[in-house]
N, C-alpha and C. Protein backbone atom coordinates (compact mmCIF):
# COMPACT_ATOMS: atom_id res chain seq x y z
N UNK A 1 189.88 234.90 132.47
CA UNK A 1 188.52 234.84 132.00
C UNK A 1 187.61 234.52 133.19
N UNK A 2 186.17 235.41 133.36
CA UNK A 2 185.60 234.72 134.91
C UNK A 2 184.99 233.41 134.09
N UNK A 3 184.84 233.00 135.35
CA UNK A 3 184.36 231.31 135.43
C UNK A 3 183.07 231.70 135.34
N UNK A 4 181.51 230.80 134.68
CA UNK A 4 180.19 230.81 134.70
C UNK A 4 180.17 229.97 135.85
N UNK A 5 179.91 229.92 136.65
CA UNK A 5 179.05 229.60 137.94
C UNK A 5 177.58 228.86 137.89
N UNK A 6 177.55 227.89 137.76
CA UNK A 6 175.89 227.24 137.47
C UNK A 6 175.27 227.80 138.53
N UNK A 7 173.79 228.25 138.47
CA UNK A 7 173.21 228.68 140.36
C UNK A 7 172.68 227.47 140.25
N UNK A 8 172.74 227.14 141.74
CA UNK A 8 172.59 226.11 142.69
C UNK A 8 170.62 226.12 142.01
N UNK A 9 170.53 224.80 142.41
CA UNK A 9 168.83 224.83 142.80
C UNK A 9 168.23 225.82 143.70
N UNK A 10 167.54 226.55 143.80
CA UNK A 10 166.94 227.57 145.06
C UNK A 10 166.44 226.67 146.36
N UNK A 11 165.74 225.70 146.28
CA UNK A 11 166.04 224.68 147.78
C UNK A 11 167.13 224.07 148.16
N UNK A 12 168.08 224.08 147.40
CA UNK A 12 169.53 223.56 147.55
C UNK A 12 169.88 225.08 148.89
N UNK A 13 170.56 226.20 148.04
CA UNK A 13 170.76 226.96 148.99
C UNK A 13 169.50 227.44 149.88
N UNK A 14 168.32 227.83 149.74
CA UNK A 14 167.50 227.57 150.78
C UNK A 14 167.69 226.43 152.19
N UNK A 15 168.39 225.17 151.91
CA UNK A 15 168.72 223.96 153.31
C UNK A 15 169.67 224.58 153.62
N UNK A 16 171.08 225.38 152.72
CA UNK A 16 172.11 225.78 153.56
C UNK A 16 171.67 227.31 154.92
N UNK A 17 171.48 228.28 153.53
CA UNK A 17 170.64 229.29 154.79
C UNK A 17 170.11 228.73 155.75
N UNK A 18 168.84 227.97 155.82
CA UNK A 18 168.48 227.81 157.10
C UNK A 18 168.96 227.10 158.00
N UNK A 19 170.01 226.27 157.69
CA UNK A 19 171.75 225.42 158.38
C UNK A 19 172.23 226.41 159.04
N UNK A 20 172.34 227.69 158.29
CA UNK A 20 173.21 228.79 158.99
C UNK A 20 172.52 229.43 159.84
N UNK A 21 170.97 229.39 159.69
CA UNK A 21 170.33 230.36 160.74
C UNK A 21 170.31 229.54 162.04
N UNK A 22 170.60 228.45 161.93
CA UNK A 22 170.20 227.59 163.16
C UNK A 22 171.15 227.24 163.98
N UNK A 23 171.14 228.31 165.05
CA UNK A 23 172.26 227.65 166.54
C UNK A 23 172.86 226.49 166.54
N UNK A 24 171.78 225.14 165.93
CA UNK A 24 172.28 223.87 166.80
C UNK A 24 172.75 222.95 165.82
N UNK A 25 172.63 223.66 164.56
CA UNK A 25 172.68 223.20 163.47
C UNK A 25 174.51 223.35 163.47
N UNK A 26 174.93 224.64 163.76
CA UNK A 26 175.93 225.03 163.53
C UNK A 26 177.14 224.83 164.71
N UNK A 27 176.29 224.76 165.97
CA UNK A 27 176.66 224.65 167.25
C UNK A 27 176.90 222.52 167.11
N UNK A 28 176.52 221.92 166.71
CA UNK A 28 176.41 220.63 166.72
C UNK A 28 177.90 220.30 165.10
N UNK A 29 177.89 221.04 164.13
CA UNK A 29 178.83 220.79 163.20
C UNK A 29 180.33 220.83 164.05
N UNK A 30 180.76 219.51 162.89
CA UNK A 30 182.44 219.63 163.49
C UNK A 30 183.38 220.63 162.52
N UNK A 31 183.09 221.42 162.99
CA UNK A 31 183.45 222.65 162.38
C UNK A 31 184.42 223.89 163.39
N UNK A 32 185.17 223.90 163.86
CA UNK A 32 185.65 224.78 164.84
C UNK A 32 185.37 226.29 164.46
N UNK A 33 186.24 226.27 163.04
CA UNK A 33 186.43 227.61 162.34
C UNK A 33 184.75 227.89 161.98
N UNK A 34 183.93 227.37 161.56
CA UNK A 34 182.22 227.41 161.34
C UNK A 34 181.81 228.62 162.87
N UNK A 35 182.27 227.67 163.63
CA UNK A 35 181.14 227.94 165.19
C UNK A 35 182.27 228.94 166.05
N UNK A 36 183.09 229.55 165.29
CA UNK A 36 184.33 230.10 165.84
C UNK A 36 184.52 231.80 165.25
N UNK A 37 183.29 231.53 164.49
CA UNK A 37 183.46 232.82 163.10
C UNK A 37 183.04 233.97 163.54
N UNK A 38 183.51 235.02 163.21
CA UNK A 38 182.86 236.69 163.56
C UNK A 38 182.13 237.02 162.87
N UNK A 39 181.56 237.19 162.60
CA UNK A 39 180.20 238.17 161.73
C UNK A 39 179.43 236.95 161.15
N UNK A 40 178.62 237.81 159.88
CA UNK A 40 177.67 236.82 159.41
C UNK A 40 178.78 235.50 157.89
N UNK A 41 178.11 234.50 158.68
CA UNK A 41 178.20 233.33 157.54
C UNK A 41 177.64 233.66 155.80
N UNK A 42 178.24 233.60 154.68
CA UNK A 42 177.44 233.51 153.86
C UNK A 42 177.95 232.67 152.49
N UNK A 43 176.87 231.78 152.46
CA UNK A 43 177.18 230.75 151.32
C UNK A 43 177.31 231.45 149.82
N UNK A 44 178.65 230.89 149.34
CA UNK A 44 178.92 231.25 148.23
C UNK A 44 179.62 230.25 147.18
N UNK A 45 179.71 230.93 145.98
CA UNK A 45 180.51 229.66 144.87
C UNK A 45 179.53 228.29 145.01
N UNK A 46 178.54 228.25 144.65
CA UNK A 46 177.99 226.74 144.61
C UNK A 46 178.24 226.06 143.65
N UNK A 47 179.14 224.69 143.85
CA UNK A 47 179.59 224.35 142.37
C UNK A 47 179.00 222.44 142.67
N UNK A 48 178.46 221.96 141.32
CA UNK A 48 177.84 220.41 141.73
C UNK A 48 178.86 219.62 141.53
N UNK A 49 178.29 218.87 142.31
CA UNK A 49 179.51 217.45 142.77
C UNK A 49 178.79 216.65 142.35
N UNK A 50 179.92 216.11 141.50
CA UNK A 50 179.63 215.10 140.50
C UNK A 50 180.17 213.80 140.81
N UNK A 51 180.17 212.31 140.60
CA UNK A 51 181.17 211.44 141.30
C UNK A 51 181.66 210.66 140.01
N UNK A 52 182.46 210.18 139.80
CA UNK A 52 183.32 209.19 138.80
C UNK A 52 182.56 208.00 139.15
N UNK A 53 181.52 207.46 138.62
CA UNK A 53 180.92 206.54 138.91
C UNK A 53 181.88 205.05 138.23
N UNK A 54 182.69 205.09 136.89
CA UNK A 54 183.19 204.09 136.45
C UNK A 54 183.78 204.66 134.89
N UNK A 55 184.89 204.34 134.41
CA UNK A 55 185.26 204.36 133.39
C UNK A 55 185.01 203.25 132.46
N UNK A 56 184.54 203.20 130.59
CA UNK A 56 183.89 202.11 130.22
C UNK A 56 185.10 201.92 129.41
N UNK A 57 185.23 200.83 128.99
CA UNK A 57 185.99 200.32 127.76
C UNK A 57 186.45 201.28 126.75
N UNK A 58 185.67 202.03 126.06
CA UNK A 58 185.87 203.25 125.29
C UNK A 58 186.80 203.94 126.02
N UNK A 59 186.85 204.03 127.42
CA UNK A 59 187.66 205.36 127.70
C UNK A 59 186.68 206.50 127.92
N UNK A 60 185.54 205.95 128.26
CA UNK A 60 184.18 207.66 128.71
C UNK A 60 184.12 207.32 130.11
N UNK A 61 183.88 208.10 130.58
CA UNK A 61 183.89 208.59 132.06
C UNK A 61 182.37 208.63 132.42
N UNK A 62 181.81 207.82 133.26
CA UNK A 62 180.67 207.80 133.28
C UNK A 62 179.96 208.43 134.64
N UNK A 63 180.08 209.84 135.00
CA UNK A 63 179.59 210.68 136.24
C UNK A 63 177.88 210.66 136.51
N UNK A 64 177.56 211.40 137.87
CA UNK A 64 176.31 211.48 138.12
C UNK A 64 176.42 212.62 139.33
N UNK A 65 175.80 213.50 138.86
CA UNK A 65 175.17 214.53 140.39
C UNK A 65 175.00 213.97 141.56
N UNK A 66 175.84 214.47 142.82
CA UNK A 66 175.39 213.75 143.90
C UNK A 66 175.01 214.87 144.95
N UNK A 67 175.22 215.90 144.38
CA UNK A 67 175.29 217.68 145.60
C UNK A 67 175.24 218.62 145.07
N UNK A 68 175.24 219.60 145.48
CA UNK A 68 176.27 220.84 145.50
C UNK A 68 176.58 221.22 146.82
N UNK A 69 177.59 221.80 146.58
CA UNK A 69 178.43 222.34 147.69
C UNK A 69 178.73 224.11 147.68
N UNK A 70 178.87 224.48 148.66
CA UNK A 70 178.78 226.19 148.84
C UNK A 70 179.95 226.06 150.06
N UNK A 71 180.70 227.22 149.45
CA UNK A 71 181.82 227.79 150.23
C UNK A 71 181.55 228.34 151.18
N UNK A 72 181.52 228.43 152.79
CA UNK A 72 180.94 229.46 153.47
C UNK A 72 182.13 230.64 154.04
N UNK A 73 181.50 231.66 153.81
CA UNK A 73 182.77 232.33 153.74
C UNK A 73 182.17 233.38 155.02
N UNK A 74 183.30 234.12 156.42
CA UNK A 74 182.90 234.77 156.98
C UNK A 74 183.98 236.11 156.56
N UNK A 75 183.78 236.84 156.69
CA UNK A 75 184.74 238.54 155.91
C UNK A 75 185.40 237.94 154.67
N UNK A 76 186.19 237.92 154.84
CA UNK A 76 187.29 238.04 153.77
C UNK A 76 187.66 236.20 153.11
N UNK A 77 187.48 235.18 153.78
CA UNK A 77 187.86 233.78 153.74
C UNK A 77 186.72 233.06 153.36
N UNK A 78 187.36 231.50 153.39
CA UNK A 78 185.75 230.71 153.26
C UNK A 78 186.13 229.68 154.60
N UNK A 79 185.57 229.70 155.41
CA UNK A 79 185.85 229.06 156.93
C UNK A 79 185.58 227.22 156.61
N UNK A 80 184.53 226.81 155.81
CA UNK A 80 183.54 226.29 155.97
C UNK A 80 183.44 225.51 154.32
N UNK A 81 182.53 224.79 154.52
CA UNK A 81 181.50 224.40 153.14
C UNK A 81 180.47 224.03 153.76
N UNK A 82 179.25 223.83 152.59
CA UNK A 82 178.40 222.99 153.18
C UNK A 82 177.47 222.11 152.08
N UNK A 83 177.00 220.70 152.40
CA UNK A 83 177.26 220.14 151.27
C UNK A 83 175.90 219.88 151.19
N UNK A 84 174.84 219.59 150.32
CA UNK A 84 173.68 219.32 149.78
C UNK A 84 173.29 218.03 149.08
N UNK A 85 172.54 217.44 149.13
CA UNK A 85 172.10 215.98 148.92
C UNK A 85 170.74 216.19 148.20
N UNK A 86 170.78 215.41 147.44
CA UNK A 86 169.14 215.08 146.23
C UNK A 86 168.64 214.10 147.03
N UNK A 87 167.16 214.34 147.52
CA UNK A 87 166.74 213.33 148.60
C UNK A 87 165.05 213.13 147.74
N UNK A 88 164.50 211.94 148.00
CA UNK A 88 163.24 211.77 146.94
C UNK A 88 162.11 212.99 148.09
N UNK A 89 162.25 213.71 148.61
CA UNK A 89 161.61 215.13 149.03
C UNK A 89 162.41 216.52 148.01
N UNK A 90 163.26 216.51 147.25
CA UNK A 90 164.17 217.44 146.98
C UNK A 90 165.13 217.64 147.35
N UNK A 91 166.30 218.71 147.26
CA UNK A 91 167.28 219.32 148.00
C UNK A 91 167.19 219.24 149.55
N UNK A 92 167.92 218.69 149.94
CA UNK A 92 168.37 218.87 151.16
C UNK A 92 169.74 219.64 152.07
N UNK A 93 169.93 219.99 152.96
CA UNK A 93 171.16 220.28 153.39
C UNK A 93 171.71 218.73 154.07
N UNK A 94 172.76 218.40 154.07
CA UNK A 94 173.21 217.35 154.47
C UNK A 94 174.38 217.54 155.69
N UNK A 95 175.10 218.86 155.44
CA UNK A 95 176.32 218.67 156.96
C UNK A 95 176.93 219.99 156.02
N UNK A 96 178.15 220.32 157.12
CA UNK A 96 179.40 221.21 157.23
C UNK A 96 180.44 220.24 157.50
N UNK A 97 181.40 221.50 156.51
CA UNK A 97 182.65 220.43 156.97
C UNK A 97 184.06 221.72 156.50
N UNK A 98 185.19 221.40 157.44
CA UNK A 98 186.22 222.06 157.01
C UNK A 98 187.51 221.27 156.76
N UNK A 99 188.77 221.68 156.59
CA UNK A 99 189.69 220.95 156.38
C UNK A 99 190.49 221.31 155.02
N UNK A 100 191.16 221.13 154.51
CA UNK A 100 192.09 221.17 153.22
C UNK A 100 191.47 221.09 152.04
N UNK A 101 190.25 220.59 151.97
CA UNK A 101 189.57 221.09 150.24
C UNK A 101 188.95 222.30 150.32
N UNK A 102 188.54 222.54 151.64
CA UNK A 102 187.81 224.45 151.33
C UNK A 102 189.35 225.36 150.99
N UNK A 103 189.94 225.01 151.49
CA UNK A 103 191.20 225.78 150.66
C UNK A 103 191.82 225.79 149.88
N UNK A 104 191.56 224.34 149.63
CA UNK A 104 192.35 224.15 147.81
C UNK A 104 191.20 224.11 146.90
N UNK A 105 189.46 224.23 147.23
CA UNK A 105 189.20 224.59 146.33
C UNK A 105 189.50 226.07 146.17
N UNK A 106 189.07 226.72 146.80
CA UNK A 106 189.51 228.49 147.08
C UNK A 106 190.83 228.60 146.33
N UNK A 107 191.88 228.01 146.35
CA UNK A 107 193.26 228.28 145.72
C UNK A 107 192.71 227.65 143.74
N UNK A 108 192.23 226.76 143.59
CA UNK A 108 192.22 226.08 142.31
C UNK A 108 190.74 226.79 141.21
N UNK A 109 189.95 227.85 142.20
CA UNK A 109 188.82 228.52 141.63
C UNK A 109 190.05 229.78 141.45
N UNK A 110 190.51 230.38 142.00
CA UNK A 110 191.70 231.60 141.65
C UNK A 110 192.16 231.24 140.57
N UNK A 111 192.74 230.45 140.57
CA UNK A 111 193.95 229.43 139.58
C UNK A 111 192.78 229.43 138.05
N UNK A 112 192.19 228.78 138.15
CA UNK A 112 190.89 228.89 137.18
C UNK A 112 190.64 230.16 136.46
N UNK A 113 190.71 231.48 137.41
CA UNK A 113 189.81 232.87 136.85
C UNK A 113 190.91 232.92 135.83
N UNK A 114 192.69 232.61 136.35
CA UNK A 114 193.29 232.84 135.05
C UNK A 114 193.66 232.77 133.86
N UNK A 115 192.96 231.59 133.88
CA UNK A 115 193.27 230.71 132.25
C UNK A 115 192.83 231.41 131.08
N UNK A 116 193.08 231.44 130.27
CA UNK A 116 192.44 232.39 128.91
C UNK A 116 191.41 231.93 128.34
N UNK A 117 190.27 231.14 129.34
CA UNK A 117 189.11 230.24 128.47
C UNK A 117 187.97 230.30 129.42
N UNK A 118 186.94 230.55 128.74
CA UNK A 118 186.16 230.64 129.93
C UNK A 118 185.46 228.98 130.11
N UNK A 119 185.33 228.73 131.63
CA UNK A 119 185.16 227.52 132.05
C UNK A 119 183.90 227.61 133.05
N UNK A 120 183.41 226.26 133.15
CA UNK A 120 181.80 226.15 134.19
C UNK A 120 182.45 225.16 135.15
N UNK A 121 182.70 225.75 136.41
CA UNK A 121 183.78 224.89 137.40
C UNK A 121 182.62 223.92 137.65
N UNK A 122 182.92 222.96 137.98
CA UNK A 122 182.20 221.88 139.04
C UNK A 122 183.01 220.79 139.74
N UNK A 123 182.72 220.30 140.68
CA UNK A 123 183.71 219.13 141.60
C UNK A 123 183.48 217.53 140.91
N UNK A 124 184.19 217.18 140.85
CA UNK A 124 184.49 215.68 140.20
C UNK A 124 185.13 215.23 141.89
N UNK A 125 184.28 213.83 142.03
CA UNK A 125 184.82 212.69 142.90
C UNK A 125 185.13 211.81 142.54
N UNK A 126 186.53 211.11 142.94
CA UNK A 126 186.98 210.00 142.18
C UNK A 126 187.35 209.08 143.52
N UNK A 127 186.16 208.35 144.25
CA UNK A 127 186.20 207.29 145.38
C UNK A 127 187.12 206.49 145.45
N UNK A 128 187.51 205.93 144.40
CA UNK A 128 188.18 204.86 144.22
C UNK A 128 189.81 204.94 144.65
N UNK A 129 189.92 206.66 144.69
CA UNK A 129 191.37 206.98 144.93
C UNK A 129 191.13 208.37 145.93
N UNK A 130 189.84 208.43 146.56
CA UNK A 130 190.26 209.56 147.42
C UNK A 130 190.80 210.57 147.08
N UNK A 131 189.67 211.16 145.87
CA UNK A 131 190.86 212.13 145.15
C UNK A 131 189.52 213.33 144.95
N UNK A 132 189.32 214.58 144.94
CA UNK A 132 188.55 215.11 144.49
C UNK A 132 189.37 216.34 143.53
N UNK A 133 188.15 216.84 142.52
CA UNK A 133 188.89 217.73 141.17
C UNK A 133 188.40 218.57 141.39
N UNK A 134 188.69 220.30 140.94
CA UNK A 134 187.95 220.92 140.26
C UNK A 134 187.88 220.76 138.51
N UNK A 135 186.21 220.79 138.34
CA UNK A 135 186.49 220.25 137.11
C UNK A 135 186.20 221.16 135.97
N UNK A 136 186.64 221.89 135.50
CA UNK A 136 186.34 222.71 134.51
C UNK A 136 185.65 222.44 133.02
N UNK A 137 184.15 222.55 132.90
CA UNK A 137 183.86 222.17 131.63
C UNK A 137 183.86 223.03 130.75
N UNK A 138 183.94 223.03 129.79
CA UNK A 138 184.43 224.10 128.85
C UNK A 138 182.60 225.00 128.27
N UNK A 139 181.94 223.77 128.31
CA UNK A 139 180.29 224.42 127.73
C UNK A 139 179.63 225.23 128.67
N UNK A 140 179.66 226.57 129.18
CA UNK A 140 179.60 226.94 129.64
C UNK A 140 177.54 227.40 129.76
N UNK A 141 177.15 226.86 128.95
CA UNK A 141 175.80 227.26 128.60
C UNK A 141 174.61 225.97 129.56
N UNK A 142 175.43 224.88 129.95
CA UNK A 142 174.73 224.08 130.79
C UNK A 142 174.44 224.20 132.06
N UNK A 143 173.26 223.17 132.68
CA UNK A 143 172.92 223.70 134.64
C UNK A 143 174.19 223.46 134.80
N UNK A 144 174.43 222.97 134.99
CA UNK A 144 175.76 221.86 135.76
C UNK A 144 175.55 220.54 136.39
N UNK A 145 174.08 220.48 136.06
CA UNK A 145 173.87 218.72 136.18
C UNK A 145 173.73 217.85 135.13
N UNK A 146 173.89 218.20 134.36
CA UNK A 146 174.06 217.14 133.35
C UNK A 146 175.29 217.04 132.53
N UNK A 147 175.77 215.92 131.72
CA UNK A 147 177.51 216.35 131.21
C UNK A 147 178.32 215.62 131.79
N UNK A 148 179.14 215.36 130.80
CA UNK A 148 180.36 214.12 131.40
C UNK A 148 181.58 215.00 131.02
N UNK A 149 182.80 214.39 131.64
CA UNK A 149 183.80 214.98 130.84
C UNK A 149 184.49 214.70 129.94
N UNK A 150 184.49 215.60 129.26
CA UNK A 150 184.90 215.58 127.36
C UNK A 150 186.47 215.85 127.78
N UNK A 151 187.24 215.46 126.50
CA UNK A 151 188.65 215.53 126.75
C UNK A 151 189.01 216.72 126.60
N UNK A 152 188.75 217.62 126.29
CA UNK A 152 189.27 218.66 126.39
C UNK A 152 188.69 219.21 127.73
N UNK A 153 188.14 219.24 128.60
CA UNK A 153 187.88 220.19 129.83
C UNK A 153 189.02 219.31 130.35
N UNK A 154 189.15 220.56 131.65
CA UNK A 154 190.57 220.29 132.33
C UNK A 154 189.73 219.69 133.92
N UNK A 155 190.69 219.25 134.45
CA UNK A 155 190.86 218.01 135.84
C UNK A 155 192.15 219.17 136.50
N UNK A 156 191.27 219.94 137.87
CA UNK A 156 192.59 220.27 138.90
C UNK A 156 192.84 219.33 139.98
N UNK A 157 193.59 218.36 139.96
CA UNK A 157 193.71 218.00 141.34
C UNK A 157 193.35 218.72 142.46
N UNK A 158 192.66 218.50 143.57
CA UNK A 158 192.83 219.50 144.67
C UNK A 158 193.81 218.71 145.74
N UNK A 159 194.32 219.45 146.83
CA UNK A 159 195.11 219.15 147.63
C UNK A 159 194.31 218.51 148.72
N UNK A 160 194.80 217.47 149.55
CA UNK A 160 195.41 216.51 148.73
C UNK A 160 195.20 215.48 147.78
N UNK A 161 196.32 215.38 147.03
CA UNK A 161 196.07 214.54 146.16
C UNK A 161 196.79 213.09 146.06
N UNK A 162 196.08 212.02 145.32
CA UNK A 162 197.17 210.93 145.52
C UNK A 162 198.60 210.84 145.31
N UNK A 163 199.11 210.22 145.85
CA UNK A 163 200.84 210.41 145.41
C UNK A 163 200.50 210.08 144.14
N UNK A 164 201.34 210.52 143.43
CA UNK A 164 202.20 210.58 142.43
C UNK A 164 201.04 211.37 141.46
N UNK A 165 200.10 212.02 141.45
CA UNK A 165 199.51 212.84 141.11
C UNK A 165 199.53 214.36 141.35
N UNK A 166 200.38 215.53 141.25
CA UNK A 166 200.81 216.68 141.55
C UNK A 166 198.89 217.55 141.21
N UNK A 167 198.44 218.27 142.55
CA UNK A 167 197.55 218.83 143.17
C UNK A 167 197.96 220.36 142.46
N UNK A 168 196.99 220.74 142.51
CA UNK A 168 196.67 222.21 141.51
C UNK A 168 197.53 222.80 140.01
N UNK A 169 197.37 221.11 139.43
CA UNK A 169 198.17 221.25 138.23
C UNK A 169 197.31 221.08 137.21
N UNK A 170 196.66 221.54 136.36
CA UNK A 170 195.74 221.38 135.55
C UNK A 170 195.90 220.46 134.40
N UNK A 171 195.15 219.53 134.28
CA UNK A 171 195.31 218.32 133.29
C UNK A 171 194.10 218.16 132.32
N UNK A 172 194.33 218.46 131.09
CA UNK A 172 193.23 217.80 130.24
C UNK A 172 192.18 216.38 130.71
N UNK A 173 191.23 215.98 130.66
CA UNK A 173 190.41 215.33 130.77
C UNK A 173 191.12 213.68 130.11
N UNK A 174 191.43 213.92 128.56
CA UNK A 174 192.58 213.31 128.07
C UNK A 174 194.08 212.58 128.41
N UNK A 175 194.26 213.37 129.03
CA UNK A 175 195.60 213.04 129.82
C UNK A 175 195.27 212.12 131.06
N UNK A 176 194.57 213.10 132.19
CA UNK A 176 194.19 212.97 133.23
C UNK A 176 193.81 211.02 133.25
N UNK A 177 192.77 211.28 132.77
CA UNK A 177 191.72 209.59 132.48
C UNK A 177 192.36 208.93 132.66
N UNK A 178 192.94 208.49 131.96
CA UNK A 178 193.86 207.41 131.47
C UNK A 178 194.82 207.07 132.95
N UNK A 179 195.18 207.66 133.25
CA UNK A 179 196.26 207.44 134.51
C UNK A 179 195.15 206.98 135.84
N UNK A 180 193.81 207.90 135.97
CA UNK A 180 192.94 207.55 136.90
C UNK A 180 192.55 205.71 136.77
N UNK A 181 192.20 206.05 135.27
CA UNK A 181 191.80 204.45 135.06
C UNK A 181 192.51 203.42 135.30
N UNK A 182 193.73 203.86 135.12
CA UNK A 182 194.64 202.94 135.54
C UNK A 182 195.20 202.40 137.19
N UNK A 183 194.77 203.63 137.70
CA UNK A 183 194.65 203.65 139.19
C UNK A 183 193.68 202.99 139.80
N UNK A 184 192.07 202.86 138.96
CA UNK A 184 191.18 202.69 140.25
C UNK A 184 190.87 200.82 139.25
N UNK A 185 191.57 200.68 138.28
CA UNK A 185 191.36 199.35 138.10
C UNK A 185 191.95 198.45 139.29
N UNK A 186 191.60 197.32 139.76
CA UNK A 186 192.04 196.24 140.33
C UNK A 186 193.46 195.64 139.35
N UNK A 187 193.91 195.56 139.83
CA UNK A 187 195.04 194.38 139.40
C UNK A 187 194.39 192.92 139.31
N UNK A 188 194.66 192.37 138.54
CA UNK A 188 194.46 190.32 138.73
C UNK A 188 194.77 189.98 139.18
N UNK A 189 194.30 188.81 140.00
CA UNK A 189 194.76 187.99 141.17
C UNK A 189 195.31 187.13 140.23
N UNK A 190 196.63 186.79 140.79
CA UNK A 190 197.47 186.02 140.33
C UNK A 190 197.56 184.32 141.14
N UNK A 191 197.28 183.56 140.26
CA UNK A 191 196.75 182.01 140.85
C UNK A 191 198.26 181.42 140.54
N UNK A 192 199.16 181.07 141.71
CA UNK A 192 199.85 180.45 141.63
C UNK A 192 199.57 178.88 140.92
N UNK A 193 200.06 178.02 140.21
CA UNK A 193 200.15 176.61 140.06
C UNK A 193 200.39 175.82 141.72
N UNK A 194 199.08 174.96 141.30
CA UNK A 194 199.42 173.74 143.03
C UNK A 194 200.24 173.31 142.66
């Protein structure tokens, strides 16, 4: 089934384009494969990044918009991302970056087109464990900034992922939670007797 794609804000990708038009912009990113690329750069797949702000008592997941992010892709690949920030001026471009999530998102958006459901991808951050998702919401009729996740949308790990959490395995929202929560709680300090 294809995936709905929220479009980005138009000054959102407007900061990336002009990121890409700019020598020093691109020449200054730690980006090898970015400043290493043949032909033209072009931002694609913009999906919002959302962060796991805290899980409540109930068991709801309480997220918030912090970006979007665009794949930058030169021929055939995506070399690149580049990530976008809500700044009290608007959209901003904020940096480039490469490494192992431009490819496991690229592998977990594939993984996605196949499922028999159509889904509105977006990135879930979970700080607390250094973990980022693709997150598939099932309502496909929303921007993509607003919305929490309901138990039925699915959680892909991307690579890497924490141990003992298996990376591009698709997990209900349901399932998923529960194990996160259990992860990013603190343990009790345990007060020995004087």
């Amino acid at each position: 089934m294809p995936l709905h794609v929220p479009p980005a804000p138009a000054p959102a990708l407007r900061s990336v384009l002009t990121a890409l038009g700019s020598p020093t912009a691109v020449r200054e990113a730690r980006t090898p494969s970015l400043r290493n690329a043949q032909g033209p750069a072009t931002p694609e797949l913009p999906l919002p990044v959302h962060v796991l702000d805290r899980i409540t008592q109930e068991g709801t997941s309480v997220t918030r918009l912090i970006g979007w992010r665009f794949l930058i892709r030169c021929e055939d690949r995506a070399v690149a991302a580049a990530e976008t920030r809500l700044t009290p001026d608007g959209w901003a471009f904020s940096h480039f970056f490469e490494g192992p999530y431009v490819t496991s998102t690229e592998r977990a958006l594939r993984q996605a087109e196949a499922l028999q459901q159509d889904y509105q991808p977006r990135l879930l951050s979970v700080p607390g464990l250094y973990m980022l998702t693709l997150w598939l919401h099932g309502d496909c009729a929303t921007d993509g900034i607003e919305g929490q996740p309901v138990a039925t949308d699915l959680l892909v790990p991307l690579a890497p992922a924490p141990p003992g959490i298996a990376s591009h395995r698709p997990h209900r929202v349901a399932e998923l939670l529960p194990v996160l929560t259990h992860r990013v709680t603190p343990a009790p300090l345990l007060i020995s007797p004087a």
